[in-house]
C-alpha atoms as a PDB file:
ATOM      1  CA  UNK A   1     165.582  77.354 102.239  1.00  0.00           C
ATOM      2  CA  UNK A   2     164.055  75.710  99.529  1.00  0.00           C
ATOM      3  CA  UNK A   3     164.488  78.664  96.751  1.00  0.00           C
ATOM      4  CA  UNK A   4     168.023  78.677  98.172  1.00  0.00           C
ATOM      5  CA  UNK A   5     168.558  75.382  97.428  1.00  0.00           C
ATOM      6  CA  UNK A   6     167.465  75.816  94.025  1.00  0.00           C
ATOM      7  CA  UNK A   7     169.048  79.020  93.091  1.00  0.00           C
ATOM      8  CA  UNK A   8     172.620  77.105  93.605  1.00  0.00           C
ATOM      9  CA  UNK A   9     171.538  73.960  91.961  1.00  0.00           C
ATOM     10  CA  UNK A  10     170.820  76.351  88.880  1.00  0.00           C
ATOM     11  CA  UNK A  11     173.815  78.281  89.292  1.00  0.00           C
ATOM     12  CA  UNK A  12     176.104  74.537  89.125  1.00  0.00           C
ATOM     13  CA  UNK A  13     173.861  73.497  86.248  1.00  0.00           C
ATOM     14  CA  UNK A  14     174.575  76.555  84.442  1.00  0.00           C
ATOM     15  CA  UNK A  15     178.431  75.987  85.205  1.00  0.00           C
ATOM     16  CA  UNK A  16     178.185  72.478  83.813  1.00  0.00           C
ATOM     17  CA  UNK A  17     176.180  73.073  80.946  1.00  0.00           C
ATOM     18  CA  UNK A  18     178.886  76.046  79.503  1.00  0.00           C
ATOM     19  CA  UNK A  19     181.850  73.629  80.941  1.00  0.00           C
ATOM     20  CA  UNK A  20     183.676  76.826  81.278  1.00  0.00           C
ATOM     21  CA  UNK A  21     186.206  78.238  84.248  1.00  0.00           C
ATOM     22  CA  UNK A  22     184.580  81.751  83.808  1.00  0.00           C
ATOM     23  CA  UNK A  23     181.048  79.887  84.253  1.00  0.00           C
ATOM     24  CA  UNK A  24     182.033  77.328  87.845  1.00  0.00           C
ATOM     25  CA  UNK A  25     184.108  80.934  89.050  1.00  0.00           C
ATOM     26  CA  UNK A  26     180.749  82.529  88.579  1.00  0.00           C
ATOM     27  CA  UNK A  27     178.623  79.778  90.186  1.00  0.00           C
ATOM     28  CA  UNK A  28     181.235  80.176  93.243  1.00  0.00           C
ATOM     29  CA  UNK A  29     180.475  83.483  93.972  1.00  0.00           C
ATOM     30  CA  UNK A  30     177.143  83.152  93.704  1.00  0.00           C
ATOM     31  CA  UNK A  31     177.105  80.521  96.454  1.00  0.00           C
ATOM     32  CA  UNK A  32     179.472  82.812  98.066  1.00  0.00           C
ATOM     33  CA  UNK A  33     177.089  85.663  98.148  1.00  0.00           C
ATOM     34  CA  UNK A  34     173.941  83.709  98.681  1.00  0.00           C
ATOM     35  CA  UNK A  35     175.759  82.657 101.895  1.00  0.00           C
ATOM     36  CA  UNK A  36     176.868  86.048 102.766  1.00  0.00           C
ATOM     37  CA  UNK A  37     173.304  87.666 102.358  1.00  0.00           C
ATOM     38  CA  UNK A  38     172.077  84.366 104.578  1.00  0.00           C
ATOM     39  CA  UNK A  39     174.376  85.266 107.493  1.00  0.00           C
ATOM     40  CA  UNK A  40     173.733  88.702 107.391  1.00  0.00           C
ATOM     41  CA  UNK A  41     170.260  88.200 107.768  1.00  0.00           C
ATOM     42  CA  UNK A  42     170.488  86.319 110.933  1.00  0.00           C
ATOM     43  CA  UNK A  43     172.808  89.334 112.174  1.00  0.00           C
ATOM     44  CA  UNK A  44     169.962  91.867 111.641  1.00  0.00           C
ATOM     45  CA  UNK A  45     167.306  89.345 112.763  1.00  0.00           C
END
């Protein structure tokens, strides 16, 4: 959970650093799909 953590800490860093709506859209879906890959792990698991 850790990594996880960090991945989406770098992804809102990244949005804040290019201030940009293309860059926090990005960051969203990358939390998005972090999440989705999470939940369907515990569904194969």
């Amino acid at each position: 959970m850790v990594g996880l953590s960090e991945s989406i800490k770098d992804s809102l860093r990244g949005a804040a650093a290019l201030r940009s709506q293309n860059a926090t859209l990005h960051a969203i879906i990358c939390i998005y799909a972090t999440y989705f890959l999470v939940d369907t792990n515990k569904v194969i698991l």
